[in-house]
PDB file of N, CA and C in Angstrom:
ATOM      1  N   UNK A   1      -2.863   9.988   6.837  1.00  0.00           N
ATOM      2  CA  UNK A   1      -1.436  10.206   6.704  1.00  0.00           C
ATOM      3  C   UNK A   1      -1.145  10.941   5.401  1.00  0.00           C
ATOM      4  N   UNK A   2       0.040  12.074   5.430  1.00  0.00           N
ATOM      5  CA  UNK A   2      -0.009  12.390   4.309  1.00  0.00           C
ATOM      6  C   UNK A   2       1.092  11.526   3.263  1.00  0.00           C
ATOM      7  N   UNK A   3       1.212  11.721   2.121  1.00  0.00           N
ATOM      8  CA  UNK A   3       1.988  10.944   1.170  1.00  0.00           C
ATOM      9  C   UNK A   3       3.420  11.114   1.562  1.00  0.00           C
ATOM     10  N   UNK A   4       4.159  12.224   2.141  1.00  0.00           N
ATOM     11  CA  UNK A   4       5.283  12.615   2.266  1.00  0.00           C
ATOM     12  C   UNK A   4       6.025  11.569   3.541  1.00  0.00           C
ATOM     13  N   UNK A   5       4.894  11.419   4.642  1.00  0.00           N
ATOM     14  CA  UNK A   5       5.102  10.599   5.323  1.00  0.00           C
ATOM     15  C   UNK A   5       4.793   9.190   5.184  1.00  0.00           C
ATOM     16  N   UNK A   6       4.249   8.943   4.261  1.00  0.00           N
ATOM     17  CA  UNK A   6       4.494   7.121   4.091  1.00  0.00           C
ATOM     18  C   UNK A   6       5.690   7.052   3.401  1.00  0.00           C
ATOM     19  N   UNK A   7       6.010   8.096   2.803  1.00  0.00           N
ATOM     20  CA  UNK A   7       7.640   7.533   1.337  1.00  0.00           C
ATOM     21  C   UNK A   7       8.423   7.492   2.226  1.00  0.00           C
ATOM     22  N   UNK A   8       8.825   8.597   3.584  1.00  0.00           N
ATOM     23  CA  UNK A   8       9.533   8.610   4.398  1.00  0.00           C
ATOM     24  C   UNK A   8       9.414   7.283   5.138  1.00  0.00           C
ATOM     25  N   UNK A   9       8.387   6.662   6.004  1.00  0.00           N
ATOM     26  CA  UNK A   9       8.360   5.387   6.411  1.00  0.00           C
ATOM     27  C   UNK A   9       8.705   4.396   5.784  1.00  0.00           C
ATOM     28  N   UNK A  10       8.474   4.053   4.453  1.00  0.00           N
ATOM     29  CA  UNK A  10       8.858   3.124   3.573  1.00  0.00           C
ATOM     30  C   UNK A  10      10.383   3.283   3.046  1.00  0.00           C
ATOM     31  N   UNK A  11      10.774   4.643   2.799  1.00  0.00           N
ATOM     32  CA  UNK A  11      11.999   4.691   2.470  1.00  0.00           C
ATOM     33  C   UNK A  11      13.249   4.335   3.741  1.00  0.00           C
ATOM     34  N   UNK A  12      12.702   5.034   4.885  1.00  0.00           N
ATOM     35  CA  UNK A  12      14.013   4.680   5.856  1.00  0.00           C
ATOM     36  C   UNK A  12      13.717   3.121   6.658  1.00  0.00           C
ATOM     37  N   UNK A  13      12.639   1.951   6.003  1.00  0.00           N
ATOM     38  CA  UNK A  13      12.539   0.801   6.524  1.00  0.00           C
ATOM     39  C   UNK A  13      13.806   0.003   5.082  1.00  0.00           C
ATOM     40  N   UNK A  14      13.184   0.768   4.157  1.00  0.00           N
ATOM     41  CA  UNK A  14      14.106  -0.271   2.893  1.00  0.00           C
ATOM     42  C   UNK A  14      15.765   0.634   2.667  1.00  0.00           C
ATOM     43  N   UNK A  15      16.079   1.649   3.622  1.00  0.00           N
ATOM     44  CA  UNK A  15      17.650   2.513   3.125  1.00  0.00           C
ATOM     45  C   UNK A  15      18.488   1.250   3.403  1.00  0.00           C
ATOM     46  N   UNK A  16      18.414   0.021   4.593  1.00  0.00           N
ATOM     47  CA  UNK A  16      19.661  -0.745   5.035  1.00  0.00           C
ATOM     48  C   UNK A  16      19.731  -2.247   3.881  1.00  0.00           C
ATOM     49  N   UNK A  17      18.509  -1.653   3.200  1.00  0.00           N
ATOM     50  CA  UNK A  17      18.721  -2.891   2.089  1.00  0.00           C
ATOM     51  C   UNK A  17      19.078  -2.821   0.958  1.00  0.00           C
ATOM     52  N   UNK A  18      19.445  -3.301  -0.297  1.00  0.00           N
ATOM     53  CA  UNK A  18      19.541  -3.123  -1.369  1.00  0.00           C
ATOM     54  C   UNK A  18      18.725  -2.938  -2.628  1.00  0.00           C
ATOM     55  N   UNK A  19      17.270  -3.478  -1.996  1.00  0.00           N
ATOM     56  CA  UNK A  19      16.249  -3.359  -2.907  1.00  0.00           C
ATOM     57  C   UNK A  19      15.597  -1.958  -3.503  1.00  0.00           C
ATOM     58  N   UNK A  20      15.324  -1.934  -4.753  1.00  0.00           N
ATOM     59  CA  UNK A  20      15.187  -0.792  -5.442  1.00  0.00           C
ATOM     60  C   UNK A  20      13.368  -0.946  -5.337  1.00  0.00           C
ATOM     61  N   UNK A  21      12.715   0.553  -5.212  1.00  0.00           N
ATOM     62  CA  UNK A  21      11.085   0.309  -4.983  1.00  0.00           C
ATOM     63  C   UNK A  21      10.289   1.589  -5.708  1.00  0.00           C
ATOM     64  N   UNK A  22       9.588   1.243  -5.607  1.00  0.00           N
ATOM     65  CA  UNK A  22       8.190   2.343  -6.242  1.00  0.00           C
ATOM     66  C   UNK A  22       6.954   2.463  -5.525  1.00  0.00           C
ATOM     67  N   UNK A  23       6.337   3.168  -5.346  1.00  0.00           N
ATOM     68  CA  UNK A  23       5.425   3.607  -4.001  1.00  0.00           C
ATOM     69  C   UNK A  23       4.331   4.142  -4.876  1.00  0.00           C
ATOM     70  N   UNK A  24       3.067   3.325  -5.144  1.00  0.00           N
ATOM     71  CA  UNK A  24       2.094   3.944  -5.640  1.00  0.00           C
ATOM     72  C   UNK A  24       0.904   4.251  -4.714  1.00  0.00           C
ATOM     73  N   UNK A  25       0.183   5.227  -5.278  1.00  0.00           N
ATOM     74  CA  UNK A  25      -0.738   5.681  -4.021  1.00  0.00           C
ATOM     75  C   UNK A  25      -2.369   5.583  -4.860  1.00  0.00           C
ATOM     76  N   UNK A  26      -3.435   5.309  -4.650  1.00  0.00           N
ATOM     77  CA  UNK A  26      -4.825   5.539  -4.791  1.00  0.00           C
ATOM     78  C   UNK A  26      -5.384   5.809  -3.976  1.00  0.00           C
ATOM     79  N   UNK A  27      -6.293   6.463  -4.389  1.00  0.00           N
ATOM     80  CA  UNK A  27      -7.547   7.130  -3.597  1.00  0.00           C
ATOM     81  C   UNK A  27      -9.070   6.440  -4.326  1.00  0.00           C
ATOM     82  N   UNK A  28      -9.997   6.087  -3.122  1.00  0.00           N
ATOM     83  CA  UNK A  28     -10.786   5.282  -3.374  1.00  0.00           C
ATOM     84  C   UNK A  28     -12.024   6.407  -2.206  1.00  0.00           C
ATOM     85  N   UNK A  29     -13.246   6.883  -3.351  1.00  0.00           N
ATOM     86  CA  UNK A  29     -14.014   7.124  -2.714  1.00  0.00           C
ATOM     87  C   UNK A  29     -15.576   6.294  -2.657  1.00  0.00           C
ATOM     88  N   UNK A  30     -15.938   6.183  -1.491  1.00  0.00           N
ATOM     89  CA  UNK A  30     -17.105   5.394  -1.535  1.00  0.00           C
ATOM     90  C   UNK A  30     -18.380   5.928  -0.862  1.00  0.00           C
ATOM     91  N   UNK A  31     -19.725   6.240  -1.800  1.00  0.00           N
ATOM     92  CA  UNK A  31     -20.615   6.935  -1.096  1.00  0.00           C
ATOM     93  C   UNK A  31     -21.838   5.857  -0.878  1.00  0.00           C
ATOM     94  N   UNK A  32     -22.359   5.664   0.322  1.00  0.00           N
ATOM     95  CA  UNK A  32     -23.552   4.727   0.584  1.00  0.00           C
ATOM     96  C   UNK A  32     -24.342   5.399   1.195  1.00  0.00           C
ATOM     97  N   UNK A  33     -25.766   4.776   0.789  1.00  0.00           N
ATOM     98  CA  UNK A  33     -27.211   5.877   1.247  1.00  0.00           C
ATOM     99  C   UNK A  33     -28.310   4.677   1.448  1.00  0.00           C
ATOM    100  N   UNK A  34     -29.169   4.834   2.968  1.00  0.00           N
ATOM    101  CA  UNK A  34     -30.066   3.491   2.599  1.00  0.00           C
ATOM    102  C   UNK A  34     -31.099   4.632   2.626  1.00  0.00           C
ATOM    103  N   UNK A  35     -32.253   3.812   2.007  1.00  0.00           N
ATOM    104  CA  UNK A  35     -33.414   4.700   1.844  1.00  0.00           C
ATOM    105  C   UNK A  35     -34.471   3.466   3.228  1.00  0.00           C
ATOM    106  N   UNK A  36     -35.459   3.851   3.743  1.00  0.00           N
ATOM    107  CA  UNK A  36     -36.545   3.832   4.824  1.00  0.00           C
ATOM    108  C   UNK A  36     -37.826   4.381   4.951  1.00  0.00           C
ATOM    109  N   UNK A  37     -38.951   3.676   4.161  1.00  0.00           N
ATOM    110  CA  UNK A  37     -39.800   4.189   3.880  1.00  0.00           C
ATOM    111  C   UNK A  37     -40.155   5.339   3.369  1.00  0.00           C
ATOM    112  N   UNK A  38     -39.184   5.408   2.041  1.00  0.00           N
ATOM    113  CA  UNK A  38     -39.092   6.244   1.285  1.00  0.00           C
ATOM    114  C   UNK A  38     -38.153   7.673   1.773  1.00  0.00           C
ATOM    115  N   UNK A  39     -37.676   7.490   3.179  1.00  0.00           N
ATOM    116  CA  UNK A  39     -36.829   8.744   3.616  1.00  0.00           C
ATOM    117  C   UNK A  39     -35.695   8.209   4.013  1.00  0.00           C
ATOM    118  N   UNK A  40     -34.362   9.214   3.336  1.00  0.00           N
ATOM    119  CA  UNK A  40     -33.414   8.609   3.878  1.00  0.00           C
ATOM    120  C   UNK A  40     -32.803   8.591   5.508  1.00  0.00           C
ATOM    121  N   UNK A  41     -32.104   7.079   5.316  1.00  0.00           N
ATOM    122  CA  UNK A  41     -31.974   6.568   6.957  1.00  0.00           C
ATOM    123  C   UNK A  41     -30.437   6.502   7.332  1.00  0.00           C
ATOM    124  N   UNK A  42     -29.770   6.518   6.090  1.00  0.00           N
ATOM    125  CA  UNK A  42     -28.217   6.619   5.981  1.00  0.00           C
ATOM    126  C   UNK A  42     -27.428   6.955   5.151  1.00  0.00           C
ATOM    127  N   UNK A  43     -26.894   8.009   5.369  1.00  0.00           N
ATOM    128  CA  UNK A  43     -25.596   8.483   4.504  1.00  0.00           C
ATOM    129  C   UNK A  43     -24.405   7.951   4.641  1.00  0.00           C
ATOM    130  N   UNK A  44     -23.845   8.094   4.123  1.00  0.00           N
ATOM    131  CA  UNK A  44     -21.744   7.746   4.418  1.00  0.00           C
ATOM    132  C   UNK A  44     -21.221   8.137   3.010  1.00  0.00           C
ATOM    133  N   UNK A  45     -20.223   8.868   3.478  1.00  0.00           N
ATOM    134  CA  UNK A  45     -19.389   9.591   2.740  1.00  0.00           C
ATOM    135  C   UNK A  45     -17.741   9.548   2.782  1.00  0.00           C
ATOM    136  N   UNK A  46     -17.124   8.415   2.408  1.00  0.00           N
ATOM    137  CA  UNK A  46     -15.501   8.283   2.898  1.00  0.00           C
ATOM    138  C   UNK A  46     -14.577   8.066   1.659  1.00  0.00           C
ATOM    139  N   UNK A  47     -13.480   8.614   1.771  1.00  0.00           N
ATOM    140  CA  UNK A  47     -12.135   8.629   1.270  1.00  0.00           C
ATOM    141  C   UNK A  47     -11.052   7.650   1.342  1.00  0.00           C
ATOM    142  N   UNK A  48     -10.593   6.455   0.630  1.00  0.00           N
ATOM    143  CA  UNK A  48      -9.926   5.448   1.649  1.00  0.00           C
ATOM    144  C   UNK A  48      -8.875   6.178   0.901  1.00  0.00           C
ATOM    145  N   UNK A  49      -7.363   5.704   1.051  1.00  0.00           N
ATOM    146  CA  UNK A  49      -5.975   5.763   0.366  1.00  0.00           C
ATOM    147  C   UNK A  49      -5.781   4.113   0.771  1.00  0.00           C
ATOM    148  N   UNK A  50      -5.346   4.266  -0.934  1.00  0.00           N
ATOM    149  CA  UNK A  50      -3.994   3.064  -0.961  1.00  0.00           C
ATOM    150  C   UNK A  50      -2.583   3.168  -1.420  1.00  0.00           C
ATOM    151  N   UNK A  51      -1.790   2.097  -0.761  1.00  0.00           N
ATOM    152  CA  UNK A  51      -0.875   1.968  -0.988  1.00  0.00           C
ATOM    153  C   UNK A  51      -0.208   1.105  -1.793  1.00  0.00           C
ATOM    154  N   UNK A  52       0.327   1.330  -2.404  1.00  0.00           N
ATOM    155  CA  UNK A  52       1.431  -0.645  -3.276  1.00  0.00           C
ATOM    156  C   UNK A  52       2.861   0.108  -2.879  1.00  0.00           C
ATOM    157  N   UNK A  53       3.349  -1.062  -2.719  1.00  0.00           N
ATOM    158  CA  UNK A  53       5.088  -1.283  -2.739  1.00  0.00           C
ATOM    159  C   UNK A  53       5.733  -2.060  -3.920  1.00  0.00           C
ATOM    160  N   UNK A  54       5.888  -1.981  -4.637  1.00  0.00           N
ATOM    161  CA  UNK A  54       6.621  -2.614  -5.335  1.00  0.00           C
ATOM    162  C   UNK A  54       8.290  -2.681  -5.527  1.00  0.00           C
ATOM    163  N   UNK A  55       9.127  -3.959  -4.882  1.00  0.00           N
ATOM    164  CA  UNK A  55      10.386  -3.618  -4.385  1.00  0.00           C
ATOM    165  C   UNK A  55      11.369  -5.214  -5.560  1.00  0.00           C
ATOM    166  N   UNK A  56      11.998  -4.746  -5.785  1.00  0.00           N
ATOM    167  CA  UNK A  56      12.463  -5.162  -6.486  1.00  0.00           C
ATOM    168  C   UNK A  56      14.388  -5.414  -6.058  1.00  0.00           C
ATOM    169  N   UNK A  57      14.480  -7.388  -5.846  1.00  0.00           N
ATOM    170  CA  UNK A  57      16.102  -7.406  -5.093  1.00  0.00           C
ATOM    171  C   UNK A  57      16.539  -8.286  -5.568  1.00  0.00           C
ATOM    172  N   UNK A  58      17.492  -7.982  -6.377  1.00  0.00           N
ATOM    173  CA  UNK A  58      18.807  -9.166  -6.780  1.00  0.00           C
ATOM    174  C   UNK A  58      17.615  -9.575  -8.028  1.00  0.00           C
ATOM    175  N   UNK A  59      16.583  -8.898  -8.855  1.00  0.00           N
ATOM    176  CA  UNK A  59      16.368  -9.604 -10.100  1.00  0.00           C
ATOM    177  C   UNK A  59      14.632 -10.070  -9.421  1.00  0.00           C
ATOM    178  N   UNK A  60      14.641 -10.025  -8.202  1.00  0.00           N
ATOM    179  CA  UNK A  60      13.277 -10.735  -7.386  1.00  0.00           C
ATOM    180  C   UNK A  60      12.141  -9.841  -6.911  1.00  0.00           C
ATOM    181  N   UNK A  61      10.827  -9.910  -7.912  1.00  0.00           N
ATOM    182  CA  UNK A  61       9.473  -9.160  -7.271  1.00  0.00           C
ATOM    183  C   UNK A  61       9.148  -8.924  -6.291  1.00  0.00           C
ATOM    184  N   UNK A  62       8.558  -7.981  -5.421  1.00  0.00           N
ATOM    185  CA  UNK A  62       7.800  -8.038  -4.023  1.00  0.00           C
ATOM    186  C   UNK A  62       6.538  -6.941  -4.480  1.00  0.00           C
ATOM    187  N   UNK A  63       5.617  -7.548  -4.686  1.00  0.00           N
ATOM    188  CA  UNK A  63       4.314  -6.123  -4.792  1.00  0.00           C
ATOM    189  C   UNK A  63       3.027  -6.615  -4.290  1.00  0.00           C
ATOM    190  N   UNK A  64       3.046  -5.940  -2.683  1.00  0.00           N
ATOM    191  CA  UNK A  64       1.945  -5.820  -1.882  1.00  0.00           C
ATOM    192  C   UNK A  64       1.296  -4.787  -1.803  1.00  0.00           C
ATOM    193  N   UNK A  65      -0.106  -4.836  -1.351  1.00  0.00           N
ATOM    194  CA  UNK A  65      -1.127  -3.745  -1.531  1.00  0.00           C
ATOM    195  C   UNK A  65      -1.949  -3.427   0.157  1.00  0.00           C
ATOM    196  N   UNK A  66      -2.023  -2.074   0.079  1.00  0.00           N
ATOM    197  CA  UNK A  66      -2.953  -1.865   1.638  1.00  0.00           C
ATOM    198  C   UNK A  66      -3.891  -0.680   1.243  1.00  0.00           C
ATOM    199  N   UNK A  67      -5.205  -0.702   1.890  1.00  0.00           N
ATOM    200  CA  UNK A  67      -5.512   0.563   2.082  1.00  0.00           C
ATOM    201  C   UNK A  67      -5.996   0.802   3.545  1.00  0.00           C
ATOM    202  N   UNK A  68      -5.750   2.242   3.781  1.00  0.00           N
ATOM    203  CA  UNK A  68      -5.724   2.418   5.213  1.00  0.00           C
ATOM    204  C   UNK A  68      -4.486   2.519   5.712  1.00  0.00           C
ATOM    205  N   UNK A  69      -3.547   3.474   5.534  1.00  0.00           N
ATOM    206  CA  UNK A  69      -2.076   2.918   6.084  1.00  0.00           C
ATOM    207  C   UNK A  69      -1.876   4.272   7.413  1.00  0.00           C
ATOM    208  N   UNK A  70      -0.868   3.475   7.938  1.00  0.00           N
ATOM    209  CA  UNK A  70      -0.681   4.019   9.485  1.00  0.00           C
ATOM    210  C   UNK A  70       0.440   3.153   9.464  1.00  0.00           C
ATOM    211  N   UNK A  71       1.595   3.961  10.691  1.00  0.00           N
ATOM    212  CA  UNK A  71       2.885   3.369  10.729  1.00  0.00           C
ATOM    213  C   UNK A  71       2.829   1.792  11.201  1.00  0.00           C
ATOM    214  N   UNK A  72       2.361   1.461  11.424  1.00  0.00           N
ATOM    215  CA  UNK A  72       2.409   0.002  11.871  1.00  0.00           C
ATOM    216  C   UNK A  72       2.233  -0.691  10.265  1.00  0.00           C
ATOM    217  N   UNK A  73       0.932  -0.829   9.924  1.00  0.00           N
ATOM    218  CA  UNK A  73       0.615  -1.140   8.179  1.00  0.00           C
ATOM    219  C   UNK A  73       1.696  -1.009   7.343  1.00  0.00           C
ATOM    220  N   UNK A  74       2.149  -0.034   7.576  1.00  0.00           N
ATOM    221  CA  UNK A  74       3.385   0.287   6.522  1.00  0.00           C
ATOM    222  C   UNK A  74       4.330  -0.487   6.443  1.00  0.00           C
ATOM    223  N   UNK A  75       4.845  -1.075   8.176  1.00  0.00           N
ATOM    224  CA  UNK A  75       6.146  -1.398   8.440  1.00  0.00           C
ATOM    225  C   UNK A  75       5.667  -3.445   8.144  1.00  0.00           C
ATOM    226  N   UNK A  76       4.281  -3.071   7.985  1.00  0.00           N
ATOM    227  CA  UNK A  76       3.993  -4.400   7.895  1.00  0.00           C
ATOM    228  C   UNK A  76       3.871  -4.886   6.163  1.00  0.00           C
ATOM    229  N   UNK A  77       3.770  -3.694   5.360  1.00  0.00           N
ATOM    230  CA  UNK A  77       3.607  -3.880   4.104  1.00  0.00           C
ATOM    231  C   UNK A  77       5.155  -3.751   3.291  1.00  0.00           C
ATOM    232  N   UNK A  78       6.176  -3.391   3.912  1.00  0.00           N
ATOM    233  CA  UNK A  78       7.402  -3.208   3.564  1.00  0.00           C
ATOM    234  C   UNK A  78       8.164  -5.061   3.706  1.00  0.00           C
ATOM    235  N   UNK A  79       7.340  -5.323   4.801  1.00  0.00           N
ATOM    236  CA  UNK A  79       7.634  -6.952   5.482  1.00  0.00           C
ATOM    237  C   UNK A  79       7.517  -7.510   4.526  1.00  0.00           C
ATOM    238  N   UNK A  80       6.272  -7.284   4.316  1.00  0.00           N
ATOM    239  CA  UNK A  80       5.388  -8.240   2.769  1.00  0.00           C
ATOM    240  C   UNK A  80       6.408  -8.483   1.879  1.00  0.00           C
ATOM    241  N   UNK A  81       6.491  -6.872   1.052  1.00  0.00           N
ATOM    242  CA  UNK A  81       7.401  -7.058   0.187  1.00  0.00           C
ATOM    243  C   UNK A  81       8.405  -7.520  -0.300  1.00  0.00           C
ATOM    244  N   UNK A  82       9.538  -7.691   1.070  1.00  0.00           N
ATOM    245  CA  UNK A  82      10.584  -7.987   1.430  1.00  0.00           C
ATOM    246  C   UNK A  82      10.481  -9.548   1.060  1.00  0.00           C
ATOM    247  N   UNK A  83       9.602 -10.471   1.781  1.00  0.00           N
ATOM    248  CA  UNK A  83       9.129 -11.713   2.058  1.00  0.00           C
ATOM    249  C   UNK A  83       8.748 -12.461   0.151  1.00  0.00           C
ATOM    250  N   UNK A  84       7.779 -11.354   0.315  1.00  0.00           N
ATOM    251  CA  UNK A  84       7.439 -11.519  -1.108  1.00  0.00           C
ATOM    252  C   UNK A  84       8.850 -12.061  -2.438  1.00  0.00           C
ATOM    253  N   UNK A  85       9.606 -10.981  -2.168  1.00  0.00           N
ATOM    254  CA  UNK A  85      10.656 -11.066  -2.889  1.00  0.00           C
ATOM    255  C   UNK A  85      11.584 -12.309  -2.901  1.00  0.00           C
ATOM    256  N   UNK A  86      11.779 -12.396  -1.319  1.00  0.00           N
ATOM    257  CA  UNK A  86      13.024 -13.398  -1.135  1.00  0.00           C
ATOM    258  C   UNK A  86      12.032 -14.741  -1.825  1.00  0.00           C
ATOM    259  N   UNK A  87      11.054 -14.736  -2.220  1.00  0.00           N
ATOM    260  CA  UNK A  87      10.124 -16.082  -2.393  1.00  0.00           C
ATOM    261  C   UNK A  87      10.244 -16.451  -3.865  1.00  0.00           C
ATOM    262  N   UNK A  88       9.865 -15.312  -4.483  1.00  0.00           N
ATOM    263  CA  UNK A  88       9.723 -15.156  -5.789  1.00  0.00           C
ATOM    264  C   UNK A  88      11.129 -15.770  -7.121  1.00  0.00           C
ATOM    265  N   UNK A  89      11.301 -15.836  -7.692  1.00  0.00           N
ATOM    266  CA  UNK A  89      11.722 -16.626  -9.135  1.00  0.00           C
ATOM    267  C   UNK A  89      12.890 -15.391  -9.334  1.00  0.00           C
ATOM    268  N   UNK A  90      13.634 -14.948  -9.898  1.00  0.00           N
ATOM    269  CA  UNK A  90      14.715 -14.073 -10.598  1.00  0.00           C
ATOM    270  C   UNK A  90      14.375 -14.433 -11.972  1.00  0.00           C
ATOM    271  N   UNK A  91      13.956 -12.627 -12.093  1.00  0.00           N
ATOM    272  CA  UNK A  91      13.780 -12.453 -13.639  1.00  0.00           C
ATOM    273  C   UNK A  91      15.251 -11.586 -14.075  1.00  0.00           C
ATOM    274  N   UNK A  92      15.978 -11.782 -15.149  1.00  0.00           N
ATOM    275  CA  UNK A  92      17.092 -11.703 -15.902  1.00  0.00           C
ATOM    276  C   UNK A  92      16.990 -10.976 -16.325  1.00  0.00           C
ATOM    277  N   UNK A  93      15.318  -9.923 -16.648  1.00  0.00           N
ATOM    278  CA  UNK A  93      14.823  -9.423 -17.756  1.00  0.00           C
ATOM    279  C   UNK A  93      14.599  -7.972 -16.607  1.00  0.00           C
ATOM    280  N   UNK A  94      14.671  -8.183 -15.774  1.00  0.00           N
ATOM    281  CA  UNK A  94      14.934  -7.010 -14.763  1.00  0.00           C
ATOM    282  C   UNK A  94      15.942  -5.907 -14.878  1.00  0.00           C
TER     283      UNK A  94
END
């Protein structure tokens, strides 16, 4: 997915709410190789992306993390947040 389209997913799940958010992104590369009697037997070569939400309502935290995102993940990591928040303590200092 590209970045333009997760802010868009995340942004028009949180427009009917009041919570204010920040959308951070990483990239995580991971290379694995087995060796087999001295010749190699496996490569892998992959790129993950992550995501954080960090949403912030009425003074109250929400910051969940994914990597691998796809519209479903997203709408499920916006949940988090949301959940997260209504749970969390009110900081004043917000």
């Amino acid at each position: 997915m590209e970045k333009t389209e997760i802010v868009q997913i995340i942004s028009n799940r949180l427009a009917k709410s009041r919570a204010e958010f920040e959308i951070f992104f990483s990239r995580k590369k991971i290379l694995s190789c087995d060796m087999k009697d001295g010749q190699l037997d496996h490569f892998r070569s992959l790129t993950e992306l992550g995501v954080a939400l960090r949403i912030l309502d009425d003074g109250k935290l929400g910051f969940p993390y994914l990597y691998g995102p796809n519209p479903d993940t997203l709408l499920q990591l916006t949940e988090r947040a949301v959940e997260m928040a209504s749970q969390a303590d009110r900081d004043r200092h917000w």
